[in-house]
C-alpha atoms as a PDB file:
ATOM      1  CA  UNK A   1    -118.682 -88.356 -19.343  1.00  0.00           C
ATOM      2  CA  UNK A   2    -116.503 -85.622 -17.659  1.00  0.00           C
ATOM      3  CA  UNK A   3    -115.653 -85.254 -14.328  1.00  0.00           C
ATOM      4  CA  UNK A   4    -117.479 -82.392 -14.145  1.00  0.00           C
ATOM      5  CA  UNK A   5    -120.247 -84.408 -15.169  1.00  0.00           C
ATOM      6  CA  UNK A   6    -119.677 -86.773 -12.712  1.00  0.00           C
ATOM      7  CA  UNK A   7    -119.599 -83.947 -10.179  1.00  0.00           C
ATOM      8  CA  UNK A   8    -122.939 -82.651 -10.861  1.00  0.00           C
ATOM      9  CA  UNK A   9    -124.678 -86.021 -11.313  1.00  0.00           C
ATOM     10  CA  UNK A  10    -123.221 -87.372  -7.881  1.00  0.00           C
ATOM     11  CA  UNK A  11    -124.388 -83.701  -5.988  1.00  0.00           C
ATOM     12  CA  UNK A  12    -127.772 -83.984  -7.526  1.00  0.00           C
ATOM     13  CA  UNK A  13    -128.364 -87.541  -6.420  1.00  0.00           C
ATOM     14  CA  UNK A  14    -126.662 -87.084  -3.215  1.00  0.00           C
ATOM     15  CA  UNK A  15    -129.497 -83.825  -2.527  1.00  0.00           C
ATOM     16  CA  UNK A  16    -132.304 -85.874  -4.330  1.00  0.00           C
ATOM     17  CA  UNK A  17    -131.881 -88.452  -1.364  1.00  0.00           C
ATOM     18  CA  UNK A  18    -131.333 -86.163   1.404  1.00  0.00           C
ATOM     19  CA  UNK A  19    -134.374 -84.397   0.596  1.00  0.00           C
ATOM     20  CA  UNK A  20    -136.441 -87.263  -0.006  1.00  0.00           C
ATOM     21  CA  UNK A  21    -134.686 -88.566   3.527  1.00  0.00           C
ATOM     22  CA  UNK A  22    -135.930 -85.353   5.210  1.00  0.00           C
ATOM     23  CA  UNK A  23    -139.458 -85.402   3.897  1.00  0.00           C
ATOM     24  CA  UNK A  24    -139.635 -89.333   4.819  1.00  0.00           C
ATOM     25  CA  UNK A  25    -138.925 -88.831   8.050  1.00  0.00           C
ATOM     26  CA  UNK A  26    -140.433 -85.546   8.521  1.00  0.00           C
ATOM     27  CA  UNK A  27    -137.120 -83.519   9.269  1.00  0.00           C
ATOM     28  CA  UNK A  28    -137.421 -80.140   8.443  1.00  0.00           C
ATOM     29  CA  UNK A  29    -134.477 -78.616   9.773  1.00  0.00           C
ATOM     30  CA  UNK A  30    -132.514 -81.507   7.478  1.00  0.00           C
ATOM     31  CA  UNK A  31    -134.623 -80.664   4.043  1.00  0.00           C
ATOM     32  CA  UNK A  32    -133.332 -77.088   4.966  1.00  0.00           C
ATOM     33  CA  UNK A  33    -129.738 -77.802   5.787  1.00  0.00           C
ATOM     34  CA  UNK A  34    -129.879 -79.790   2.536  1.00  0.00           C
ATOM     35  CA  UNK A  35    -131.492 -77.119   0.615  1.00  0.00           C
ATOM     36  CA  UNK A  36    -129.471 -74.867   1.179  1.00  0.00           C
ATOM     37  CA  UNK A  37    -125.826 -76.736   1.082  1.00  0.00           C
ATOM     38  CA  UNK A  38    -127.250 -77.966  -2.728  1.00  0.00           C
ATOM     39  CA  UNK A  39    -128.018 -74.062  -3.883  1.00  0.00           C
ATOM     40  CA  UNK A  40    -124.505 -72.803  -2.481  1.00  0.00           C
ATOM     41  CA  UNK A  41    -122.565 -75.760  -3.848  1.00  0.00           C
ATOM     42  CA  UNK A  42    -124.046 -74.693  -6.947  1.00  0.00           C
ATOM     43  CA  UNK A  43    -123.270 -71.161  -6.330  1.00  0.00           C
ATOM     44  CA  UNK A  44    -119.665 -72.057  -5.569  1.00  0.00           C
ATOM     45  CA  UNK A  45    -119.904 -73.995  -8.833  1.00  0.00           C
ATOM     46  CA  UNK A  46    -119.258 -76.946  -6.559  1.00  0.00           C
ATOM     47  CA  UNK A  47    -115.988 -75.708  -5.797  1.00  0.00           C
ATOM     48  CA  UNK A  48    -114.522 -77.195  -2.224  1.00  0.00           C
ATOM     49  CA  UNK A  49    -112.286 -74.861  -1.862  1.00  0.00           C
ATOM     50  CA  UNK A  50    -113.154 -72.556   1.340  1.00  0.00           C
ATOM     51  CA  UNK A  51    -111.978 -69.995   4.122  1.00  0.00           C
ATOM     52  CA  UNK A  52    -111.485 -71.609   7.255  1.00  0.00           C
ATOM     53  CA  UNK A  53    -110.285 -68.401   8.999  1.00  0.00           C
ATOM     54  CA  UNK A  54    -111.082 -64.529   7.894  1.00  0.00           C
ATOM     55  CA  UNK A  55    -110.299 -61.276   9.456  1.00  0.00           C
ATOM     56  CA  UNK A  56    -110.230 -57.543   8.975  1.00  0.00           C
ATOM     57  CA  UNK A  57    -106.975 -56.410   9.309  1.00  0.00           C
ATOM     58  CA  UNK A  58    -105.280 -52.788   8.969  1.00  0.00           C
ATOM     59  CA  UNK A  59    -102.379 -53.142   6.796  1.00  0.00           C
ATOM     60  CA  UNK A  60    -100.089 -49.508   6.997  1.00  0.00           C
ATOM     61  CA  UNK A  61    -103.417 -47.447   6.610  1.00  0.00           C
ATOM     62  CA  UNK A  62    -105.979 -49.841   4.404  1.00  0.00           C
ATOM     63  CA  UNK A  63    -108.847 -52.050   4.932  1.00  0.00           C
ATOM     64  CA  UNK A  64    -107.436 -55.824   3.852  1.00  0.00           C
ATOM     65  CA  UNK A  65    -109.258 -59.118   4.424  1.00  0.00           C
ATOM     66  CA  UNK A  66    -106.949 -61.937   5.372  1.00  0.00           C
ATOM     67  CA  UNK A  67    -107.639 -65.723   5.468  1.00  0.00           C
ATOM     68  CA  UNK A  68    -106.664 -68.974   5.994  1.00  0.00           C
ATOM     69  CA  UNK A  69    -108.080 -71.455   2.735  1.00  0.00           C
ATOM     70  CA  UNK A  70    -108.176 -74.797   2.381  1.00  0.00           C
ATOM     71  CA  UNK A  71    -107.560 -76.112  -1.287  1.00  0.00           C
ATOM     72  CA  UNK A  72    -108.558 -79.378  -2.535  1.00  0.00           C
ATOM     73  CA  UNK A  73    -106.119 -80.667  -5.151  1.00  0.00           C
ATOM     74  CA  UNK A  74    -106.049 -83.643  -6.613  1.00  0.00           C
ATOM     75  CA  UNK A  75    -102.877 -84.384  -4.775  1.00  0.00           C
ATOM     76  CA  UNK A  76    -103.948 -83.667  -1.226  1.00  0.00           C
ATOM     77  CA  UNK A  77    -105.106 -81.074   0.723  1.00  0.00           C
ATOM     78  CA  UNK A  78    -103.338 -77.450   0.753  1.00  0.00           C
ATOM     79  CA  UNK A  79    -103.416 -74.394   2.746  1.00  0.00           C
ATOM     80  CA  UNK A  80    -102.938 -70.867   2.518  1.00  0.00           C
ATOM     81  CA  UNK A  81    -103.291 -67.336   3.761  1.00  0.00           C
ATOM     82  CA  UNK A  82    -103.910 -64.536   1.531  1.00  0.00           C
ATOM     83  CA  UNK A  83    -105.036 -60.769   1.999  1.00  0.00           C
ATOM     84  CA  UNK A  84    -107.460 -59.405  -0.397  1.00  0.00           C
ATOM     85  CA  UNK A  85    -108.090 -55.688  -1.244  1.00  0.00           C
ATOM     86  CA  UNK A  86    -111.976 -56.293  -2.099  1.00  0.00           C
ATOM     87  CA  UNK A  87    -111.853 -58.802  -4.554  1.00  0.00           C
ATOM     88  CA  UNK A  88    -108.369 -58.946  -5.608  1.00  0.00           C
ATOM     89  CA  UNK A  89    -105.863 -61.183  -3.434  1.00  0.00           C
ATOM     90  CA  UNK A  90    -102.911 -58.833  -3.162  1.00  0.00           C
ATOM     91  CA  UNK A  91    -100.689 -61.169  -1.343  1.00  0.00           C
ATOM     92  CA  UNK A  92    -100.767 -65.034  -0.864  1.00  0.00           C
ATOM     93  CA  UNK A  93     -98.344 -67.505   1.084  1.00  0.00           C
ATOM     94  CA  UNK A  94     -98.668 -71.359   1.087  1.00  0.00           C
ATOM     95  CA  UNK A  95     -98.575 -72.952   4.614  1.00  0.00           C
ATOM     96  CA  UNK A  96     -98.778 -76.425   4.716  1.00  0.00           C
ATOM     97  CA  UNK A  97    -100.172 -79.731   2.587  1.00  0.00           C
ATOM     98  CA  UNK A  98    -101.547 -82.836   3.591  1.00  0.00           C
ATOM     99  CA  UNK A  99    -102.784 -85.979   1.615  1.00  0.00           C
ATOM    100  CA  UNK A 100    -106.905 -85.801   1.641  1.00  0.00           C
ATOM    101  CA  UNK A 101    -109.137 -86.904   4.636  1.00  0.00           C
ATOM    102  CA  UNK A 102    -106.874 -85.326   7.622  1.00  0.00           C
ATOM    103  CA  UNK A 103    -109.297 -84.474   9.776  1.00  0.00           C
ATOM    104  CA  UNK A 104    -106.601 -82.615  11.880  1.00  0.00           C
ATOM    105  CA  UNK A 105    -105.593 -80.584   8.938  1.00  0.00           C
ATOM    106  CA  UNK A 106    -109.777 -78.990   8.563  1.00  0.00           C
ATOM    107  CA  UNK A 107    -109.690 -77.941  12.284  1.00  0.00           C
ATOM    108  CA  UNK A 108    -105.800 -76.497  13.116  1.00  0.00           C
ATOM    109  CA  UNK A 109    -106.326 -73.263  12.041  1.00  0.00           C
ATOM    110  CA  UNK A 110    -108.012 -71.129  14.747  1.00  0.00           C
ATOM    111  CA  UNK A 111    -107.548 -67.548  14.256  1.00  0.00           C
ATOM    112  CA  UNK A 112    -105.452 -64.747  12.561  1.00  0.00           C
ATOM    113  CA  UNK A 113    -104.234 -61.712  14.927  1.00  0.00           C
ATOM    114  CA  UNK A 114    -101.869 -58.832  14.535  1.00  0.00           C
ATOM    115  CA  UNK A 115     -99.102 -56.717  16.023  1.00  0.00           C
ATOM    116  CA  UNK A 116     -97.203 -54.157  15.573  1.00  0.00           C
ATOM    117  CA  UNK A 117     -94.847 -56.332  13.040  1.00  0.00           C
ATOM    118  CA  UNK A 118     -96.525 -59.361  12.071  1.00  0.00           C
ATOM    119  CA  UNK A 119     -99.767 -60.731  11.427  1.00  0.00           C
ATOM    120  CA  UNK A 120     -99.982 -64.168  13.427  1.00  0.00           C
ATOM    121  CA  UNK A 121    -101.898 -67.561  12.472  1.00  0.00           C
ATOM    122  CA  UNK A 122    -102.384 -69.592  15.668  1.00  0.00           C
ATOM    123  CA  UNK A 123    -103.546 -72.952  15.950  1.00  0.00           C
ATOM    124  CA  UNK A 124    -103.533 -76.226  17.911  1.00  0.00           C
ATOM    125  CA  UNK A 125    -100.429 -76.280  19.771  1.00  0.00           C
ATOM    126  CA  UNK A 126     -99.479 -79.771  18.545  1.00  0.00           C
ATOM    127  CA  UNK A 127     -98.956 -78.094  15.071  1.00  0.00           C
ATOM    128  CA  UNK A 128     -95.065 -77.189  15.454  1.00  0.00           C
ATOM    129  CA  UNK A 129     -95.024 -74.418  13.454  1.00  0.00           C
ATOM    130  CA  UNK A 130     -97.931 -72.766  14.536  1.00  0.00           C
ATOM    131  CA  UNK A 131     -98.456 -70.031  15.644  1.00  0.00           C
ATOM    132  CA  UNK A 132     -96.767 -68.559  12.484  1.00  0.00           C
ATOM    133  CA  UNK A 133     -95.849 -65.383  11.733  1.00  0.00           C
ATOM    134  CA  UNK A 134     -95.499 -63.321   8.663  1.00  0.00           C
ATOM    135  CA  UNK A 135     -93.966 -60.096   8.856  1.00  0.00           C
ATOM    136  CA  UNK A 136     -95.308 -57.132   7.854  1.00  0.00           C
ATOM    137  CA  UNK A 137     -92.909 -55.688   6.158  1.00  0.00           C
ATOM    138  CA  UNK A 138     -92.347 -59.214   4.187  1.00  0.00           C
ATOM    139  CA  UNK A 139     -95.754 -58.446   2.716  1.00  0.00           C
ATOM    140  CA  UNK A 140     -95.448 -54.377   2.156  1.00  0.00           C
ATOM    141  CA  UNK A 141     -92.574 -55.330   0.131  1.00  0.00           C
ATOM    142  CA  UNK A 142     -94.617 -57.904  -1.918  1.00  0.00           C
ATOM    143  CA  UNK A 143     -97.361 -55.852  -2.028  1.00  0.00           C
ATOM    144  CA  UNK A 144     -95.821 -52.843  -3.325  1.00  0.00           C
END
């Protein structure tokens, strides 16, 4: 059996008894938070991967989406920030890394602003290098 196997068996169960949970003891609101966590796990293809931060930014002119992720690896937990141009990441920086189950590491990240040089990641202020900034032109030379 693959892992992937053993992905989908475990997230089938693990929704089989939540919803059977809910409808035991009557608990609508959890059938529908299960419900719906099972259809976009399998949406995601059961990917944990996700954005813990987004925002619209104007980049010299254009429309870009930017974002903090958090990665799941089989070596820890990663993050990143990236800006995408519609579907297509256009530029993408690693941050940090942290061995899995770091509670701290799911909850640092609290927003993404901008100046006039840099766009700026700011976070809990016991995270030294945070708030971190990327410079603009850093990226515009990337990008181009």
């Amino acid at each position: 059996i693959t892992n992937d196997e053993q992905y989908m068996y475990v997230w089938n169960k693990s929704y089989e008894f939540l919803s059977n949970a809910s409808k035991a003891i009557k608990n609508d609101k959890l059938f529908e938070a299960s419900s719906y966590a099972y259809q976009r796990g399998m949406e995601l293809n059961l990917n944990p991967d996700y954005r813990v931060i987004e925002k619209k930014i104007n980049f010299f002119g254009k429309q870009l989406n930017a974002s903090v992720w958090i990665n799941f690896k089989e070596d820890g937990m990663h993050s990143k920030f990236t800006l995408e141009k519609g579907s297509e990441v256009v530029y993408e920086k690693n941050i940090d890394n942290t061995k899995n189950g770091v509670e701290l590491f799911l909850e640092m990240y609290k927003e993404i602003t901008q100046d006039n040089d840099n766009i700026i990641i700011k976070g809990r202020k016991d995270v030294q290098y945070l708030p971190l900034k990327i410079p603009l032109e850093t990226i515009k030379l990337k990008i181009i």
